[in-house]
Protein backbone atom coordinates (compact mmCIF):
# COMPACT_ATOMS: atom_id res chain seq x y z
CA UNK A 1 231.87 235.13 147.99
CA UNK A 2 232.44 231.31 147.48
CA UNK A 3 236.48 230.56 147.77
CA UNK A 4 237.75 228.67 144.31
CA UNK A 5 238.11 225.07 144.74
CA UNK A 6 235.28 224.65 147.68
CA UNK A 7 232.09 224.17 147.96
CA UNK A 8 231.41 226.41 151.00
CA UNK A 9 229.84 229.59 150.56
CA UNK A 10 232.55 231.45 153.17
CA UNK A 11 236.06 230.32 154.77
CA UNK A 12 235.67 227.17 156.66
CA UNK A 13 237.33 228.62 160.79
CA UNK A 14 237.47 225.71 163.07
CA UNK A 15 234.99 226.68 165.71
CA UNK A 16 236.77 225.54 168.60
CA UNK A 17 240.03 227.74 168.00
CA UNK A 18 237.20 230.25 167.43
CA UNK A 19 236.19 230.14 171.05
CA UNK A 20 239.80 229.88 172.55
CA UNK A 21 240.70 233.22 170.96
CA UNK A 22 237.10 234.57 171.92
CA UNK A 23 238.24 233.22 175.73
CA UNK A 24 241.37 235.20 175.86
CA UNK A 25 239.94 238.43 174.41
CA UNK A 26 237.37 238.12 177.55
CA UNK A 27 240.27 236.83 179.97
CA UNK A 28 242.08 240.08 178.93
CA UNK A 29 239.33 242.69 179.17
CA UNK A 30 238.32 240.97 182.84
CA UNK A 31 242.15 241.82 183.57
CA UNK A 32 242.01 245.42 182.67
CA UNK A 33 238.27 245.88 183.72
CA UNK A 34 240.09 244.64 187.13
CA UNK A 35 242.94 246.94 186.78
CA UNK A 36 241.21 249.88 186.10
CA UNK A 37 238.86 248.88 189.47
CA UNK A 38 242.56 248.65 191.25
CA UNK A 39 243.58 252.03 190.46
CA UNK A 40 240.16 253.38 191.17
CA UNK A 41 240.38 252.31 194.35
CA UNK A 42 243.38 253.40 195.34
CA UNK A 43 242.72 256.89 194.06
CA UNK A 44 239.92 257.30 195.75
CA UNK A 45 237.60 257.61 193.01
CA UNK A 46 235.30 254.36 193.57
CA UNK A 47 231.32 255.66 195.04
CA UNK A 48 231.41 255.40 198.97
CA UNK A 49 228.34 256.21 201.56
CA UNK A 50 227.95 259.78 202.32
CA UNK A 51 228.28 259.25 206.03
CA UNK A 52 231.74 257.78 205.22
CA UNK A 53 235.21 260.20 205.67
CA UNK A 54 236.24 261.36 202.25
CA UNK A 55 239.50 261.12 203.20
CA UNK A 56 239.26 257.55 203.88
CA UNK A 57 237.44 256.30 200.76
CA UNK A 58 240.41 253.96 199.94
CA UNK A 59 239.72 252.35 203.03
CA UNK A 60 235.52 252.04 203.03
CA UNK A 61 235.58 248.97 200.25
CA UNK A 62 238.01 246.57 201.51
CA UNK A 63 236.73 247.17 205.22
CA UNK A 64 233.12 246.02 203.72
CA UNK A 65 234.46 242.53 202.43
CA UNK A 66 236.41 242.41 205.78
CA UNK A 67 233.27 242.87 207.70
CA UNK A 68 231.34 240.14 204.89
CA UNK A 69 234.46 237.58 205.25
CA UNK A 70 233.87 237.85 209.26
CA UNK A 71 229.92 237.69 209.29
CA UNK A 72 230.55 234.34 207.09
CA UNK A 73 233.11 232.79 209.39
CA UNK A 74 230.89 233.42 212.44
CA UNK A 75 227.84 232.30 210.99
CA UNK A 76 229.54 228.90 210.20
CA UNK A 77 230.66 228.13 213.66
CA UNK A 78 227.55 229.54 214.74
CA UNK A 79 225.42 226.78 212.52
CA UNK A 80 228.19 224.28 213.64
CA UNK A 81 227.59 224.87 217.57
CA UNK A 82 223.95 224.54 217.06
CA UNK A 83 224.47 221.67 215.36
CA UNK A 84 226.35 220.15 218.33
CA UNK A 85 224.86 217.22 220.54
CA UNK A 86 225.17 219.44 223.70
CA UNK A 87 222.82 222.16 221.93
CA UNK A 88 220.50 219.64 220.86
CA UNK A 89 220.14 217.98 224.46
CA UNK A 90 220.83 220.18 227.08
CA UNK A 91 219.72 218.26 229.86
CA UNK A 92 222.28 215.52 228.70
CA UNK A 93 225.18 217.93 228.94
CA UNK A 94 223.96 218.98 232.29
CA UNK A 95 223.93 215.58 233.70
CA UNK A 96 227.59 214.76 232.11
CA UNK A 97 228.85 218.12 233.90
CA UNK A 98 228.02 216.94 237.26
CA UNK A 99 229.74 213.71 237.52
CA UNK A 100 230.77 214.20 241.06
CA UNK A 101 227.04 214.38 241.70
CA UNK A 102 225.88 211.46 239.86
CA UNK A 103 228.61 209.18 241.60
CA UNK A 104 227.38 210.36 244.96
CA UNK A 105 223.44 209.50 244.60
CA UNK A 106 224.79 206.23 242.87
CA UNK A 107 227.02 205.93 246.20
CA UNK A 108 224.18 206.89 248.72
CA UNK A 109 221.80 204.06 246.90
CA UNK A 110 224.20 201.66 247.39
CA UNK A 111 224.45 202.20 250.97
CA UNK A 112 220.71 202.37 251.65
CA UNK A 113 220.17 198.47 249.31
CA UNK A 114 221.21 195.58 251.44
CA UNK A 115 224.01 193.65 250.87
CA UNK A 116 223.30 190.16 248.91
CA UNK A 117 226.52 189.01 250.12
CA UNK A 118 226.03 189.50 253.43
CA UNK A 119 222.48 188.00 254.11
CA UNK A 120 220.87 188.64 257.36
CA UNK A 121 220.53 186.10 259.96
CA UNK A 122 216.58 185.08 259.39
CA UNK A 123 215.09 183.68 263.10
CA UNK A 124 213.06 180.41 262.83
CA UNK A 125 210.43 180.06 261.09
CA UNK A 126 207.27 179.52 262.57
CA UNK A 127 205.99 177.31 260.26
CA UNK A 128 208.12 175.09 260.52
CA UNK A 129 208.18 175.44 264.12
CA UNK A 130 204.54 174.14 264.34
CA UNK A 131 203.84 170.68 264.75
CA UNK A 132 202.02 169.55 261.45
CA UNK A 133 199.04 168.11 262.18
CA UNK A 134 197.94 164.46 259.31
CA UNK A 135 195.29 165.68 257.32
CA UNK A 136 192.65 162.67 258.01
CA UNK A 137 191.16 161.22 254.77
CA UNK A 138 187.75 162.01 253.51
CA UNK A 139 185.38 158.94 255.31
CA UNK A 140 183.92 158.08 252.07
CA UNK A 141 187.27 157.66 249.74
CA UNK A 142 189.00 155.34 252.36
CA UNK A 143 191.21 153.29 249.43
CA UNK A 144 191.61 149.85 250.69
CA UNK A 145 193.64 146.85 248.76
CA UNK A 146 192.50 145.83 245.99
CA UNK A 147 190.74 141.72 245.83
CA UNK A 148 193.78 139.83 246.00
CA UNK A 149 194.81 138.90 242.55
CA UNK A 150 193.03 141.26 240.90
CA UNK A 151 195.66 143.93 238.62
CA UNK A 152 195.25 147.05 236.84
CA UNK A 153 197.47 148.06 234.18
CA UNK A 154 195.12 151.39 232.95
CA UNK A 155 196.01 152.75 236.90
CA UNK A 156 192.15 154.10 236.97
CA UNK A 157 191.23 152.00 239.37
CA UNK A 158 191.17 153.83 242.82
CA UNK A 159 190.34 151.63 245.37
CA UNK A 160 187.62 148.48 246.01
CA UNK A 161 185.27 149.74 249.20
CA UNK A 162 183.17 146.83 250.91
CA UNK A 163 180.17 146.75 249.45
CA UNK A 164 178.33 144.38 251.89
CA UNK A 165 177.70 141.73 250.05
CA UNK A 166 180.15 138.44 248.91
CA UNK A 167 179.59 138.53 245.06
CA UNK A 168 179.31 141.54 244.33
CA UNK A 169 182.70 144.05 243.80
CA UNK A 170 182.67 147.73 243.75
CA UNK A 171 185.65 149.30 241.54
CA UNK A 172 185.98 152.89 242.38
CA UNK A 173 187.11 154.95 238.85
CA UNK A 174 189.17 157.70 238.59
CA UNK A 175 187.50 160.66 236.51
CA UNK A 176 190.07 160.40 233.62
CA UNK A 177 187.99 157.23 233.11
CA UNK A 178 185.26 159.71 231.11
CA UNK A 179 187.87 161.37 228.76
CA UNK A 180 188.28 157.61 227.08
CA UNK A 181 186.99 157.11 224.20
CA UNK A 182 183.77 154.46 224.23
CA UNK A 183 185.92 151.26 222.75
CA UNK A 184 188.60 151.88 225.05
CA UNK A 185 186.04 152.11 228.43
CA UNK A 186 184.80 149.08 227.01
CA UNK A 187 187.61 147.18 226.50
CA UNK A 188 188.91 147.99 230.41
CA UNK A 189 185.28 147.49 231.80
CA UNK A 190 185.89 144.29 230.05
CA UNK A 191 188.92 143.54 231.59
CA UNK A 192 188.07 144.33 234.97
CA UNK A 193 185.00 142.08 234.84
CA UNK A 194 186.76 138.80 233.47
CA UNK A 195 189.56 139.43 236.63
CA UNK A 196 186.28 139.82 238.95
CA UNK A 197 184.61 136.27 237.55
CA UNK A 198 188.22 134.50 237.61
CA UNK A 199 188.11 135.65 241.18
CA UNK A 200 184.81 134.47 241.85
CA UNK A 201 182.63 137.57 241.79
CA UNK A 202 179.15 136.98 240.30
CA UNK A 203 178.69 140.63 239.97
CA UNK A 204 180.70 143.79 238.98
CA UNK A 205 179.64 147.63 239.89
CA UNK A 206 181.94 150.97 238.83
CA UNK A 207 181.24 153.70 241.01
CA UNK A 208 183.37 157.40 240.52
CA UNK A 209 184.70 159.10 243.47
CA UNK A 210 181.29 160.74 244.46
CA UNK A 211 179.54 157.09 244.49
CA UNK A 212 177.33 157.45 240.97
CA UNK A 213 177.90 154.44 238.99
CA UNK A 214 179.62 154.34 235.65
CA UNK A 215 178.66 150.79 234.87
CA UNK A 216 177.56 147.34 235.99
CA UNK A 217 177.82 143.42 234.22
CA UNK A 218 175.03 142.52 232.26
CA UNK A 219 171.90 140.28 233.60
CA UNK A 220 171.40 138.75 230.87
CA UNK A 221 174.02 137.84 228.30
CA UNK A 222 177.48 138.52 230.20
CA UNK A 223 179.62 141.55 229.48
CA UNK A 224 179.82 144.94 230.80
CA UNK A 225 177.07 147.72 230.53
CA UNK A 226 178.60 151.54 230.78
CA UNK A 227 176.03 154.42 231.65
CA UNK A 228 176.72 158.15 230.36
């Protein structure tokens, strides 16, 4: 039936003071619902087990949530000593127990090391104790001195054996003398044959260590000719 002078077809209730009435009407049946289990309980007149003393049936219920609250406790410190590093690594906790043990081996180590602070007295030794005999040089890499007034700035030059004969010189080149670039071997060949005419060479001859040659002065023409 619409109320005179709205437009709703009922009373407007705010829903919200609705629900806080409807929240004390359940608040107050839990408390007698709860009351009623109180009494029941101390009348005796809650369901036990049949194996349980009649006479006792006040006592079955809270013994049960004694025995759940227990069970709960122990089964958290249970989970929390498992949980424990000791659990986890047993043979850690084992070592850690037996300190007196551990310092001992450490001890008896010790003693069997030697001391780096107290080196032992070493004898002579018989290298050194040996004469040490020259090594003699190879017969065919006798270095000699170089033609007097002759220089080398490159330091490839090795040594100048006799030859044999007046005009001619013999340059023996180290190996690094390969790794040069052409231009470069050129321009030292070069060199070294100007120094050997200023000296008064009419010939010029560059040998390696085994004797091959690596060049000679040109016949014909002047200048320096360098062989792979």
């Amino acid at each position: 039936m619409e109320r005179s002078g709205s437009e709703l077809p009922v009373v407007y209730e705010n829903p919200w003071r609705a629900l806080g009435r409807d929240l004390r009407a359940v608040a107050a049946s839990c408390m007698l619902a709860l009351r009623r289990l109180w009494r029941r309980q101390w009348e005796g007149d809650l369901p036990v087990p049949p194996f349980w003393p009649r006479r006792q049936a006040t006592l079955f219920w809270p013994a049960l949530l004694l025995a759940l609250l227990l069970l709960t406790l122990g089964g958290g410190v249970a989970v929390q000593l498992l949980r424990s590093p000791s659990a986890e690594n047993p043979g850690q906790a084992s070592v850690e127990s037996l300190p007196i043990a551990a310092e001992g081996t450490a001890a008896e180590v010790e003693a069997t090391e030697p001391s780096l602070e107290s080196p032992a007295v070493a004898g002579p030794d018989p290298r050194e104790a040996e004469p040490q005999e020259p090594v003699a040089p190879s017969p065919g890499l006798e270095a000699i001195a170089l033609p007097p007034g002759f220089s080398d700035d490159s330091g490839l030059v090795m040594a100048a054996p006799e030859s044999g004969i007046a005009a001619l010189l013999e340059l023996r080149i180290s190996q690094a003398f390969k790794a040069l670039e052409e231009p470069e071997r050129q321009r030292l060949a070069q060199q070294w044959w100007q120094q050997a005419l200023g000296l008064g060479y009419e010939r010029l001859r560059l040998i390696d260590s085994g004797g091959a040659e690596l060049g000679r002065n040109a016949v014909v023409g002047g200048g320096m000719i360098l062989l792979d």
